[in-house]
Each structure stands twice: as C-alpha cells, then as structure tokens.
C-alpha atoms as a PDB file:
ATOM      1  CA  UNK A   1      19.695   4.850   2.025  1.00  0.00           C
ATOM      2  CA  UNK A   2      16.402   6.033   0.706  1.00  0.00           C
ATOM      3  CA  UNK A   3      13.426   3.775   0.477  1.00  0.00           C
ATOM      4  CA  UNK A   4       9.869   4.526  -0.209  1.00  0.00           C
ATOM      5  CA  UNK A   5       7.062   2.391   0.850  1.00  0.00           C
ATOM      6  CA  UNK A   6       3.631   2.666  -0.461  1.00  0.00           C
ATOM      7  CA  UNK A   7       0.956   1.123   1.561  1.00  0.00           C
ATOM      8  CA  UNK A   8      -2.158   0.424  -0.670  1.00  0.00           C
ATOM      9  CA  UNK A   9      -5.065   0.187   1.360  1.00  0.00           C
ATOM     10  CA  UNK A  10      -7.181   0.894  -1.633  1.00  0.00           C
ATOM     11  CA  UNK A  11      -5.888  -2.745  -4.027  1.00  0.00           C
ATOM     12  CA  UNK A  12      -6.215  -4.590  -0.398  1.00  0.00           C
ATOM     13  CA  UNK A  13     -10.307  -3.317  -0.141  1.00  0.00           C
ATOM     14  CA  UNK A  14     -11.404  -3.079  -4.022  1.00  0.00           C
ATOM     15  CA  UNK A  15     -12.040  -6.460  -4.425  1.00  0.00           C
ATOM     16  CA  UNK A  16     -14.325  -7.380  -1.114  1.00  0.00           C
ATOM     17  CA  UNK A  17     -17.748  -8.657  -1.668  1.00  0.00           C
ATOM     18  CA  UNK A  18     -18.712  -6.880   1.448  1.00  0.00           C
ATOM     19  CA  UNK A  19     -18.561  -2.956   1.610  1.00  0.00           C
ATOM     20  CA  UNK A  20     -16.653  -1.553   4.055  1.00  0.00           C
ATOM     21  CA  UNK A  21     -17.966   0.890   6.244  1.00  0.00           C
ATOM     22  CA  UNK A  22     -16.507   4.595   5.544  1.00  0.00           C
ATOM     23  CA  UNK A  23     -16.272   5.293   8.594  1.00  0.00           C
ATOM     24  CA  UNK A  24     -13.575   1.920   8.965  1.00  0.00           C
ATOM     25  CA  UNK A  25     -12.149   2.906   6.155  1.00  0.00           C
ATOM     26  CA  UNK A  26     -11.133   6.230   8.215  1.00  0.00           C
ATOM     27  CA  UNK A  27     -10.076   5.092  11.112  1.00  0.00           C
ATOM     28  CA  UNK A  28      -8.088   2.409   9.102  1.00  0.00           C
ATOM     29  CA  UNK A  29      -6.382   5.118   6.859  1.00  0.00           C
ATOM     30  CA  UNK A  30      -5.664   7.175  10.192  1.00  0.00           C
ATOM     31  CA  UNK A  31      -4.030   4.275  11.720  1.00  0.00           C
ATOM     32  CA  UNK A  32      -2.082   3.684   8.807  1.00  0.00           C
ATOM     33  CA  UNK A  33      -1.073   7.588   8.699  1.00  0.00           C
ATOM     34  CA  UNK A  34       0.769   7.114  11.879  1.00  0.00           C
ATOM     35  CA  UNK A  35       2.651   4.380  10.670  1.00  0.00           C
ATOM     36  CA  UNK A  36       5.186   6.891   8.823  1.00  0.00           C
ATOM     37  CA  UNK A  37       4.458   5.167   4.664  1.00  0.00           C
ATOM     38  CA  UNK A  38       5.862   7.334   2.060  1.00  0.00           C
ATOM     39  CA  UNK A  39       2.613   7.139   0.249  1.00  0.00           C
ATOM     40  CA  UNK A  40      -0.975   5.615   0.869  1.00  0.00           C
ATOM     41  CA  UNK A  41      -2.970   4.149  -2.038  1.00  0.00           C
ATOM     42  CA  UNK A  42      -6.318   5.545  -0.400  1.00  0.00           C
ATOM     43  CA  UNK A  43      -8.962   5.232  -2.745  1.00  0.00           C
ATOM     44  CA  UNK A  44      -9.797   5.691  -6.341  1.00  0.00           C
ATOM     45  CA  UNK A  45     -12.261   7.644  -8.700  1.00  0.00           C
ATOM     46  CA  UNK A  46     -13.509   5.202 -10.447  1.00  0.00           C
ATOM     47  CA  UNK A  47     -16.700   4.038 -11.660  1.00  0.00           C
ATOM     48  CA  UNK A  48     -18.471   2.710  -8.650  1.00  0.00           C
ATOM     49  CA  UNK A  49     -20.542   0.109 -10.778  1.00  0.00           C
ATOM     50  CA  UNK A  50     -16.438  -1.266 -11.874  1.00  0.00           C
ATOM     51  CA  UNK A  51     -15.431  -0.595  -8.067  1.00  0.00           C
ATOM     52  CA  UNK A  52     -18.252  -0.101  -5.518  1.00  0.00           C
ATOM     53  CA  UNK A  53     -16.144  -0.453  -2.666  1.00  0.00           C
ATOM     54  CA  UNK A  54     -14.193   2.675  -3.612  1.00  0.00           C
ATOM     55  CA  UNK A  55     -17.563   4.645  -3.891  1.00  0.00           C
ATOM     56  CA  UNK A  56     -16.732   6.756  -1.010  1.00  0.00           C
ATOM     57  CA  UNK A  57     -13.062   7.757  -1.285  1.00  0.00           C
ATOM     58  CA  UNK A  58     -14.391  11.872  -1.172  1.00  0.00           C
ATOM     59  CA  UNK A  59     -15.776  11.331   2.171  1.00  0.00           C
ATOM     60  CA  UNK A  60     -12.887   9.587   3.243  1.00  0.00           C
ATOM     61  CA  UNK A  61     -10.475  11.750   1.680  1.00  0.00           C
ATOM     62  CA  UNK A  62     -12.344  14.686   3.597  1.00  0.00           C
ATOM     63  CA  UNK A  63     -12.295  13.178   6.788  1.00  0.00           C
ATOM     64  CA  UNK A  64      -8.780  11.617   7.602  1.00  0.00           C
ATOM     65  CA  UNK A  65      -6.089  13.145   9.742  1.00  0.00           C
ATOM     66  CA  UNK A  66      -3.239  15.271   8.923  1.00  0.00           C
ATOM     67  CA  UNK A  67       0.081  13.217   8.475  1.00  0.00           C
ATOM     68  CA  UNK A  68       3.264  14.013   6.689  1.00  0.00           C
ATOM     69  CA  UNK A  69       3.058  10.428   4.649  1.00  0.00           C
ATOM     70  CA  UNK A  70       1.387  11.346   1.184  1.00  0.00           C
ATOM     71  CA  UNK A  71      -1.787  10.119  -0.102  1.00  0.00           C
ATOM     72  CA  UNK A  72      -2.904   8.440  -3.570  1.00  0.00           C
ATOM     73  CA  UNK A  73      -5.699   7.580  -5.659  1.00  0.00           C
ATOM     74  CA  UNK A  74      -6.466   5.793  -8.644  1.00  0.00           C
ATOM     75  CA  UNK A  75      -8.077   7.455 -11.868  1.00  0.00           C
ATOM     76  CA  UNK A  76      -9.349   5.517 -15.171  1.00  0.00           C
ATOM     77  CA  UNK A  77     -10.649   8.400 -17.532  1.00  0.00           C
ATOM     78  CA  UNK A  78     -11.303  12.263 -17.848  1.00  0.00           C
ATOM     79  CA  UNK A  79     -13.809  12.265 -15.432  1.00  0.00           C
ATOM     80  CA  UNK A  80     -12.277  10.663 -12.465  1.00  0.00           C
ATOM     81  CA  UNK A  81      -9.510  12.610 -13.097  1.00  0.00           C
ATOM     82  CA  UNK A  82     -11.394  15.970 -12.857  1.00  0.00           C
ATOM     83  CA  UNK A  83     -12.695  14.600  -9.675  1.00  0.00           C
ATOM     84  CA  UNK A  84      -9.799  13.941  -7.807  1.00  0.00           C
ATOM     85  CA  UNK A  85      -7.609  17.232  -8.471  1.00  0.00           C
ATOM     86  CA  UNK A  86     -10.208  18.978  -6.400  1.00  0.00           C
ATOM     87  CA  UNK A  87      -8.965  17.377  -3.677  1.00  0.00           C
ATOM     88  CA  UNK A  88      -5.852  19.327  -1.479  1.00  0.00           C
ATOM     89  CA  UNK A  89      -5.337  15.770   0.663  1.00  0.00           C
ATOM     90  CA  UNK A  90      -4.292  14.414  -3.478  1.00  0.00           C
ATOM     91  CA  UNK A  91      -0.863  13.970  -3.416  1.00  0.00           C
ATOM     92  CA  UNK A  92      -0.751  11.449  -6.720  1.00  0.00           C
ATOM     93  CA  UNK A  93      -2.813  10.460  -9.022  1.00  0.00           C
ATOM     94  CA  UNK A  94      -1.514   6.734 -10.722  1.00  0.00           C
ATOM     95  CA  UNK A  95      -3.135   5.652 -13.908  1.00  0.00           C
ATOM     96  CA  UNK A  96      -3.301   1.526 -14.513  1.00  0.00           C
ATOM     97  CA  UNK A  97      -1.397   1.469 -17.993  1.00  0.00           C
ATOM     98  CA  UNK A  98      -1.449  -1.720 -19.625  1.00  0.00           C
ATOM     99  CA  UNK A  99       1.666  -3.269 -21.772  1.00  0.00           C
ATOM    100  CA  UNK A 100      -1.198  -5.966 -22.608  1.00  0.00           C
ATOM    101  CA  UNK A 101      -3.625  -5.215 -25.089  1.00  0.00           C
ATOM    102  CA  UNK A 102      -6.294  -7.547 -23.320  1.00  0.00           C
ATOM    103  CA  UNK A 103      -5.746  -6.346 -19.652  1.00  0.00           C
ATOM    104  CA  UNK A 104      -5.978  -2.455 -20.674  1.00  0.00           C
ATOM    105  CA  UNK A 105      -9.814  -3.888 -22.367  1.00  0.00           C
ATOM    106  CA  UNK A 106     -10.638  -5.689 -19.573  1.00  0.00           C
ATOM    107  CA  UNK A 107      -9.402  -2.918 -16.512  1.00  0.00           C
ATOM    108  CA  UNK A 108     -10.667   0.600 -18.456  1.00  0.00           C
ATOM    109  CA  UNK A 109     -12.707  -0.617 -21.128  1.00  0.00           C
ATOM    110  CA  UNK A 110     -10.090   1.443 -23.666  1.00  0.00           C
ATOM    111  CA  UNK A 111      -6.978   0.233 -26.269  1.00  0.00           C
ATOM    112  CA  UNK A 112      -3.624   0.671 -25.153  1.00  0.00           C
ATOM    113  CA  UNK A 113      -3.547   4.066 -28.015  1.00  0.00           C
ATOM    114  CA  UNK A 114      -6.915   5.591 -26.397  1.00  0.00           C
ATOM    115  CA  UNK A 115      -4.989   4.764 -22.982  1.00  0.00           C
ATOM    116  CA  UNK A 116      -2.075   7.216 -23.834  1.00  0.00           C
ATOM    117  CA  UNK A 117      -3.976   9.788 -24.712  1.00  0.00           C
ATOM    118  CA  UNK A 118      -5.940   9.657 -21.285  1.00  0.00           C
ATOM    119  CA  UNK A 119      -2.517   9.714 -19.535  1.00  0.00           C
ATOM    120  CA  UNK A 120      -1.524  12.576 -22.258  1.00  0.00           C
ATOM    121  CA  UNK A 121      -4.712  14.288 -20.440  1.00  0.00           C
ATOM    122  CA  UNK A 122      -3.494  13.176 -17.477  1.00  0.00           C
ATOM    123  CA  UNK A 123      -0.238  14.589 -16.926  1.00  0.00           C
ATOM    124  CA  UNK A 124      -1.534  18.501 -18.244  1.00  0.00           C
ATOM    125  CA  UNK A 125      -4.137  18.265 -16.179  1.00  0.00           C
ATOM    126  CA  UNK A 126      -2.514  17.002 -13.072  1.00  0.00           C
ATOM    127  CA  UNK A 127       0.081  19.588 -13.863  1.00  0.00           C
ATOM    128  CA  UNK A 128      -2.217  22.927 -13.786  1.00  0.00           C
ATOM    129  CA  UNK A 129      -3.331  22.075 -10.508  1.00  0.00           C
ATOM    130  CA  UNK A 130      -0.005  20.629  -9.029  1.00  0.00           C
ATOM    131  CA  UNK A 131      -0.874  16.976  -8.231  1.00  0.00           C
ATOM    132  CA  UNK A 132       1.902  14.673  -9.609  1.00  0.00           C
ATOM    133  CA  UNK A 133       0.983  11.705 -11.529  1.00  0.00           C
ATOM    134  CA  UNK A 134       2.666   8.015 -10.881  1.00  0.00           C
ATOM    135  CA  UNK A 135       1.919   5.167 -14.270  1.00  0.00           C
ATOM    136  CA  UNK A 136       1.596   1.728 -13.012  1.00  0.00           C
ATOM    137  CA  UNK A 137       2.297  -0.294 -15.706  1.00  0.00           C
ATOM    138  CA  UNK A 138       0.297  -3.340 -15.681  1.00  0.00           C
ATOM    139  CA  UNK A 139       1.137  -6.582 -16.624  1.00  0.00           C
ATOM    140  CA  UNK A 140       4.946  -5.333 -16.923  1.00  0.00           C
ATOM    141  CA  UNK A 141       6.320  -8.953 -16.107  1.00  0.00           C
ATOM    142  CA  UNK A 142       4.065 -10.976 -18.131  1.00  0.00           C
ATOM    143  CA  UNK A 143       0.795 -11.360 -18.719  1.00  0.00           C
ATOM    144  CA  UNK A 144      -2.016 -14.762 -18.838  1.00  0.00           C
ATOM    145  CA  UNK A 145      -3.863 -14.061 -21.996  1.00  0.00           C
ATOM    146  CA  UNK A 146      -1.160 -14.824 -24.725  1.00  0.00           C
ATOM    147  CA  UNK A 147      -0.174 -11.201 -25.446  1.00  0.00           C
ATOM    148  CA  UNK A 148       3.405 -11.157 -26.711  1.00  0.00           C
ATOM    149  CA  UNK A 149       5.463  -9.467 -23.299  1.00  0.00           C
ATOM    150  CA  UNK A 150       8.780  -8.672 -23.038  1.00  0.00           C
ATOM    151  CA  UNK A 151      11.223  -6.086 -21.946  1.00  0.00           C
ATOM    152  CA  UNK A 152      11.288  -4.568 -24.701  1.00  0.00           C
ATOM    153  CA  UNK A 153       7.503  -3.920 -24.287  1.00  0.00           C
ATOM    154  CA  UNK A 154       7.906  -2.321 -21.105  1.00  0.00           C
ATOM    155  CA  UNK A 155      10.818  -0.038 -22.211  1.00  0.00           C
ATOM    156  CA  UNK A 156       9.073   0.862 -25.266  1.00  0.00           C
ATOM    157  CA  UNK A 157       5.703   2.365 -23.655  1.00  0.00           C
ATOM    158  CA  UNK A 158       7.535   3.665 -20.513  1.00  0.00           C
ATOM    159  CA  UNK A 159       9.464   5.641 -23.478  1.00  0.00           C
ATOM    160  CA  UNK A 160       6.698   7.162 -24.573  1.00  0.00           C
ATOM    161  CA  UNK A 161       4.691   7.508 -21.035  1.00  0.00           C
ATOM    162  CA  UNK A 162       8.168   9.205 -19.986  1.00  0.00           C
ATOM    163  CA  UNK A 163       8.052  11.436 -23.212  1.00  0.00           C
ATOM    164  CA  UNK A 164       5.190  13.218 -21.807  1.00  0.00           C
ATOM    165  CA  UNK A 165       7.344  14.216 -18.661  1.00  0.00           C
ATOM    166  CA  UNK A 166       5.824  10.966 -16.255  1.00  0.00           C
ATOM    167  CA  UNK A 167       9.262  10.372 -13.628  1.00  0.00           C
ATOM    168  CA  UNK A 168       7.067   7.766 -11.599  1.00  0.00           C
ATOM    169  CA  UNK A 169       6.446   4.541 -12.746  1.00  0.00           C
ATOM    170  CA  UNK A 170       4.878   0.925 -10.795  1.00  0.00           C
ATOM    171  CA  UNK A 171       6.093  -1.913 -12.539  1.00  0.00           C
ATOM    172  CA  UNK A 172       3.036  -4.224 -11.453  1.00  0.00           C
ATOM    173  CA  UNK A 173       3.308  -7.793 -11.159  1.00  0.00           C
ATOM    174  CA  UNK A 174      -1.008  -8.022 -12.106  1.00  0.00           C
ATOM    175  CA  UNK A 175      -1.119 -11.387 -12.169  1.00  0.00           C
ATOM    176  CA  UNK A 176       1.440 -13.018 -10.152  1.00  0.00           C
ATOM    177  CA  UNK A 177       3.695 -14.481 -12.650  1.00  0.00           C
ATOM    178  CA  UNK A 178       6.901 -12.756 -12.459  1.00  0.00           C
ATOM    179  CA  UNK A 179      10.328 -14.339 -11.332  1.00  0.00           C
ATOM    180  CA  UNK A 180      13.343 -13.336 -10.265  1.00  0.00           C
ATOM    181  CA  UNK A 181      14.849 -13.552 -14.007  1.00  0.00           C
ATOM    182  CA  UNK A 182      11.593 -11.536 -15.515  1.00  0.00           C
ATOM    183  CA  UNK A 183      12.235  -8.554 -12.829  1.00  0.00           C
ATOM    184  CA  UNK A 184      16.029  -8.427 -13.120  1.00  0.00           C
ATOM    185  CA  UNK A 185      15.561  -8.296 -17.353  1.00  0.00           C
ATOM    186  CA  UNK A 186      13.054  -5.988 -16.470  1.00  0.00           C
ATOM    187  CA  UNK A 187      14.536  -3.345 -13.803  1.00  0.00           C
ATOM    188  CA  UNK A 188      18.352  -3.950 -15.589  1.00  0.00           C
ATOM    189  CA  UNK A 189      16.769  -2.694 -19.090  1.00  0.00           C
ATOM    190  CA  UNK A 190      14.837   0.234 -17.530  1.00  0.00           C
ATOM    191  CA  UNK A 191      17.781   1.399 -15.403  1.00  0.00           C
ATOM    192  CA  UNK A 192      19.867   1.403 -18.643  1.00  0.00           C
ATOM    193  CA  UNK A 193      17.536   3.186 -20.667  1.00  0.00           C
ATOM    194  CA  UNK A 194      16.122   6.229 -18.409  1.00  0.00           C
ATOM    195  CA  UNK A 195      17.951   7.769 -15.510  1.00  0.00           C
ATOM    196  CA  UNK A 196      15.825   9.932 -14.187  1.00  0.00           C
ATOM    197  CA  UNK A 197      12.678   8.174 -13.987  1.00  0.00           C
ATOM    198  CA  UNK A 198      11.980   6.455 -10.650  1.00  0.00           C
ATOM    199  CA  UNK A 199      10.880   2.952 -11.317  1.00  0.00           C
ATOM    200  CA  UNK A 200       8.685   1.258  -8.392  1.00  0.00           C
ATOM    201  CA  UNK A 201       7.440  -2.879  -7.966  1.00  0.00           C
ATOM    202  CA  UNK A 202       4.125  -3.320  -7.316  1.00  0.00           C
ATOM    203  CA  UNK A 203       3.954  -7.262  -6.699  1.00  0.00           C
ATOM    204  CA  UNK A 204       1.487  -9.890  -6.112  1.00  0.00           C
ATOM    205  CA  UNK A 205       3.252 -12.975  -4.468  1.00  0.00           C
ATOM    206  CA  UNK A 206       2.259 -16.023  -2.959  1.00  0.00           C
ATOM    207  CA  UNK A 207       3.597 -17.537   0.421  1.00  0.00           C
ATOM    208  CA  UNK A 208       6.356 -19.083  -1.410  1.00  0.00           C
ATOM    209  CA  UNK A 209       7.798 -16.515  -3.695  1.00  0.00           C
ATOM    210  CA  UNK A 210       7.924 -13.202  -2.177  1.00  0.00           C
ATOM    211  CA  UNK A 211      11.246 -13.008  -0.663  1.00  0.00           C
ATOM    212  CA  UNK A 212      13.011 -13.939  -4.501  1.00  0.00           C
ATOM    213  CA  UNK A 213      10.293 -11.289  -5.818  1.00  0.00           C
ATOM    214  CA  UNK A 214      11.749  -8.434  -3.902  1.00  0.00           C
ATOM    215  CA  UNK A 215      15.313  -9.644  -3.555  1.00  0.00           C
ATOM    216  CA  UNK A 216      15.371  -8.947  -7.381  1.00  0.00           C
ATOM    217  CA  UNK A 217      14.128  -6.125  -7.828  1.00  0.00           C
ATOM    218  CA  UNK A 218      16.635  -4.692  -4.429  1.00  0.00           C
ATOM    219  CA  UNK A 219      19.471  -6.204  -6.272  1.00  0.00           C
ATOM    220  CA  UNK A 220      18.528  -4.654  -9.642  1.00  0.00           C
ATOM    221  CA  UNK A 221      18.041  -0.547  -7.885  1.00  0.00           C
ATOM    222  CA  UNK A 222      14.831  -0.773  -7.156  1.00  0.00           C
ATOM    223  CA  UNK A 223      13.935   1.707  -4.133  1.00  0.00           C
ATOM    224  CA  UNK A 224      10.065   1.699  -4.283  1.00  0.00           C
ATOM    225  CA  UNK A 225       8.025  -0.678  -2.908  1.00  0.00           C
ATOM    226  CA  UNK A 226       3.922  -1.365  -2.681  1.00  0.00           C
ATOM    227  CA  UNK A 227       2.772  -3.331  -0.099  1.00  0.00           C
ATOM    228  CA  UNK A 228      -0.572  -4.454   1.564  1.00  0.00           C
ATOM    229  CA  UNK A 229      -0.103  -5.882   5.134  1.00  0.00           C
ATOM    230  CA  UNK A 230      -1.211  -9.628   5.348  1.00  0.00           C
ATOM    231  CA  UNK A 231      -1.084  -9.246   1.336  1.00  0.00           C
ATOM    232  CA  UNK A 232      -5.048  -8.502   1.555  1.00  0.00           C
ATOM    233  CA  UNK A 233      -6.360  -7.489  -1.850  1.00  0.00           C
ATOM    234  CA  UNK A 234      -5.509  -8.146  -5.590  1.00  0.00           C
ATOM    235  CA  UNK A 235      -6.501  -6.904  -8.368  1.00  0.00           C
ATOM    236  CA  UNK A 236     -10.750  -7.575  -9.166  1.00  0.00           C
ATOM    237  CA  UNK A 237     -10.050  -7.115 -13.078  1.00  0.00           C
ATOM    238  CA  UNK A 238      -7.822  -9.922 -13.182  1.00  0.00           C
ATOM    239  CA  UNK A 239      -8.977 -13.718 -13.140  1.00  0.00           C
ATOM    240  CA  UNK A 240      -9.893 -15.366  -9.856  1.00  0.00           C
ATOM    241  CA  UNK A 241      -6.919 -17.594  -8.792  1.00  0.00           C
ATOM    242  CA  UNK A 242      -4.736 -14.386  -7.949  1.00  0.00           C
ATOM    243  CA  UNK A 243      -2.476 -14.060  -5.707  1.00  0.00           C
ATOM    244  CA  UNK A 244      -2.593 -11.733  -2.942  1.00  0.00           C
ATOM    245  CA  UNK A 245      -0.431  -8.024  -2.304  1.00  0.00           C
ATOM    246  CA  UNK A 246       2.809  -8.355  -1.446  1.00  0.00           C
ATOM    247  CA  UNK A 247       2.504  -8.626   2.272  1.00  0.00           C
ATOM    248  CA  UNK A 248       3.917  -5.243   3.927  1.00  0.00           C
ATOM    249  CA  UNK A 249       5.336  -7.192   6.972  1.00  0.00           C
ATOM    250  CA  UNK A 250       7.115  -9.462   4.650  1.00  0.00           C
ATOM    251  CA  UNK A 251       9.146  -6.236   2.969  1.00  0.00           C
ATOM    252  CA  UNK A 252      10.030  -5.111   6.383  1.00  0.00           C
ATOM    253  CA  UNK A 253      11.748  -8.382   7.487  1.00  0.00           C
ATOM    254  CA  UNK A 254      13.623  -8.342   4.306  1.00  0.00           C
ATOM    255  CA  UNK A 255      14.762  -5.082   4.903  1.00  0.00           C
ATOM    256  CA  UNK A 256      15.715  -5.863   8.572  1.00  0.00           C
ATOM    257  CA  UNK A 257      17.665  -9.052   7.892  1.00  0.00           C
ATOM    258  CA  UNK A 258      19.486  -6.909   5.253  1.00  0.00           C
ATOM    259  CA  UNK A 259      20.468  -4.103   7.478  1.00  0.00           C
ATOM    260  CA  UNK A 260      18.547  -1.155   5.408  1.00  0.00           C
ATOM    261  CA  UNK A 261      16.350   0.947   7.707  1.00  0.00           C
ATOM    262  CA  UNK A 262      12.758   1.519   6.500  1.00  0.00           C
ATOM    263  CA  UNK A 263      11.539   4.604   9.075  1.00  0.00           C
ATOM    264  CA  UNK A 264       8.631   2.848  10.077  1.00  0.00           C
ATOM    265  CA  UNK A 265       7.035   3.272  13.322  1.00  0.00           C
ATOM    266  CA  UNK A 266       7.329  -1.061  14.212  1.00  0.00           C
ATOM    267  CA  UNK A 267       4.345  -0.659  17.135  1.00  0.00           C
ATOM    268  CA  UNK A 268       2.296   1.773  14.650  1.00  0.00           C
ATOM    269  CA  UNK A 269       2.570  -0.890  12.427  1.00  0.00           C
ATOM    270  CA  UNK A 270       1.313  -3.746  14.774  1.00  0.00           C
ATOM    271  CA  UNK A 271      -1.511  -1.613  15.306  1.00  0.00           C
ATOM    272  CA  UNK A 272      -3.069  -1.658  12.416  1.00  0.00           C
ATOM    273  CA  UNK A 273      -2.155  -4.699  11.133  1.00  0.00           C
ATOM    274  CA  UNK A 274      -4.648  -5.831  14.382  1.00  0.00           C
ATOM    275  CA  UNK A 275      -6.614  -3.435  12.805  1.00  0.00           C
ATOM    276  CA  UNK A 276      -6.234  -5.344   9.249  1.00  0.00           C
ATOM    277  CA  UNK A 277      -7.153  -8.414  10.445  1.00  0.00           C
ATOM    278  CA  UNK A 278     -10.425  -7.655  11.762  1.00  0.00           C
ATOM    279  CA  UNK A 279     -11.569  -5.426   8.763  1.00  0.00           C
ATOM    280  CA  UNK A 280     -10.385  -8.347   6.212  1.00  0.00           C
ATOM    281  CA  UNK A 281     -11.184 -10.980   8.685  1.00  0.00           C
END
C-alpha cells in the first residue's frame, strides 16, 4: 500500500524567535534525507521580514546532499516564485491557499480572488520549467475568525484550483480545530467529487487528539501525510495558542499498530529526532 510522508522541517523552524544557524539547518535536512520521506518541506521564498528564519533556504538548498526523497518549498507571490524554479534540488513548489477570507489577508497580504490568480501564475510558470506545484488549502476544516466554512467551501475552490490542472492538494488543519466528523465530511466530499486529484492532511494536533485526527482521514482514503517530529512548529500567521505539527513519530506508531508499512529507515529516524531535540530544545 502506498503512503507518502512529508516531513516539514520548514513549518517546524518558521516560527522560532531564535535563527537557526544555516549551517544546522544542513546538517538537519541531511539527516532527515537519509530517513527515506517522500517529500521534505525545506524552506520557503518568502519575504524574510514575514519569515526571517527562512532567509537562507538558497544556501541551504545549494548545500544539502543528494537523496532520492524529494524536496519542497513554500512560495507567496510572483517573486518568490521566480526565485525558487531556479533551483534543480525544487521538486514542489506549495502555495498556502486560503478557504478563509481573513487567513489568506493575514498569511499573503492578498484576497482569496488575487490569490487564484497567483496560483493561475503559479501553475504556468512551474510548468515551463518542470517543477510541480502542491495547494495547501488553509483553514480547510474550519477556521477561528467567524468566516462561514464548510465542505462545500473546500470542494468549491479545490474545483477551481483543480481547473487549472493542480492534482496535489494539503488539506491543512491551520488552526487546530478539526475533528474526526469535520475531516471525514471533508475527505468523503472531495473523494466523491475529483478522482484524480491526490488529496493530502496537513494537521496541527495536540497531545490528546492526534490519533482520531489521522484515523479519519486513513479511514476516509487519505494516503498523504505531513508531519514534524516532536510536532515542533506551527504556523506564525496564525494566533498564539496553536497547537503544534502533527508529531511524525506519532504517524508512524499509527501506522505500525495498523499493520501498513511506511519505508522509513526506524534508526535514521531516531537520529534526527536526537537531532530535533537539540535544535528546538
């Protein structure tokens, strides 16, 4: 059975008050490339006055080792698009798309509308210089600012994201405040509606509600999983009292008590997750 596992080093770093050294971030990364991850969320072009611990992804992008797990980065506009296709290492590029008006202000200074026409942009772009492009759709199990959310929502803008000829979608759990009833309605609707896309869960989970989290979205197809190990990180845009990742190590005992085989390297893993705790303390 096919699973993919997407390590995000870069959502478990962003939101440190400290910087992180580049050359940690390298040997990190490197550690991590061993580990035998689908995908690594390595960095982002970004502003660095919105993300200053991300400031250095190009020298880190230049400098890691050779793996066959694939390696993505995060892009907000034009420009940090443009930047990161000139990088071979670029395996994806994901855009942050919000279903919530507010969020989408708040995380790219831009409307919903402008949003589309960046990932419009986006997926020609990435195209002509054959980098493949991966939506995370923000806020897709609710959101803490009022905005209406629903399924409905989420099938409605992954329509038209999918329209443009997007197959890779993050359904992101921003703010912590799915359940197992949001991500079934959720994963059920967007199974029924488009075949071919892939549909991933990017969670945020607390001690307490990570196991019903992922058990949900396994139950409902979903294949793709983002994890951080320890659950380091959030998301900086959103409001203080987040939760943290989903914690990597958590995914893999799910997976083990259920029988399905994940490919990882177990003492890789170990590794860095020694590694982990002395870089996030």
């Amino acid at each position: 059975m096919d699973i993919k596992i997407i390590e995000c080093p870069r959502d478990a770093m962003q939101g440190l008050e400290w910087f992180v050294p580049t050359q940690t971030k390298i040997e990190y990364i490197n550690a991590l490339l061993k580990v035998g991850y689908h995908t690594l969320d390595c960095g982002s072009f970004v502003s660095p006055k919105a993300i200053p611990q991300m400031r250095d992804t190009q020298k880190v992008l230049d400098s890691i080792d050779e793996s066959d797990s694939r390696l993505s980065v995060i892009v907000a506009n034009k420009r940090g698009i443009e930047d990161a296709v000139k990088h071979e290492r670029v395996d994806f590029l994901g855009f942050p798309f919000s279903v919530s008006e507010t969020f989408q202000q708040r995380n790219t200074n831009s409307s919903v509308a402008d949003s589309l026409e960046v990932v419009k942009y986006l997926v020609d772009y990435a195209g002509e210089h054959n980098k493949e492009v991966v939506i995370y759709i923000s806020m897709g199990f609710g959101n803490n600012y009022g905005d209406y959310w629903g399924p409905e929502i989420v099938e409605e803008w992954v329509g038209k994201i999918a329209d443009l000829g997007v197959d890779s979608f993050s359904i992101s759990d921003t703010v912590g405040v799915s359940n197992a009833d949001s991500i079934q309605s959720v994963f059920k609707q967007l199974n029924a509606s488009f075949p071919n896309p892939e549909f991933g869960a990017h969670f945020h989970t607390r001690a307490d509600d990570w196991e019903e989290k992922v058990d949900a979205a396994w139950r409902n197809g979903c294949r793709r999983f983002d994890g951080a190990i320890k659950g380091f990180g959030g998301c900086p845009m959103a409001e203080d009292h987040l939760v943290g990742n989903m914690p990597t190590e958590n995914l893999i005992q799910y997976l083990d008590n259920n029988g399905v085989s994940h490919g990882l390297d177990v003492k890789r893993f170990n590794d860095a997750m020694k590694m982990a705790n002395n870089i996030f303390g």
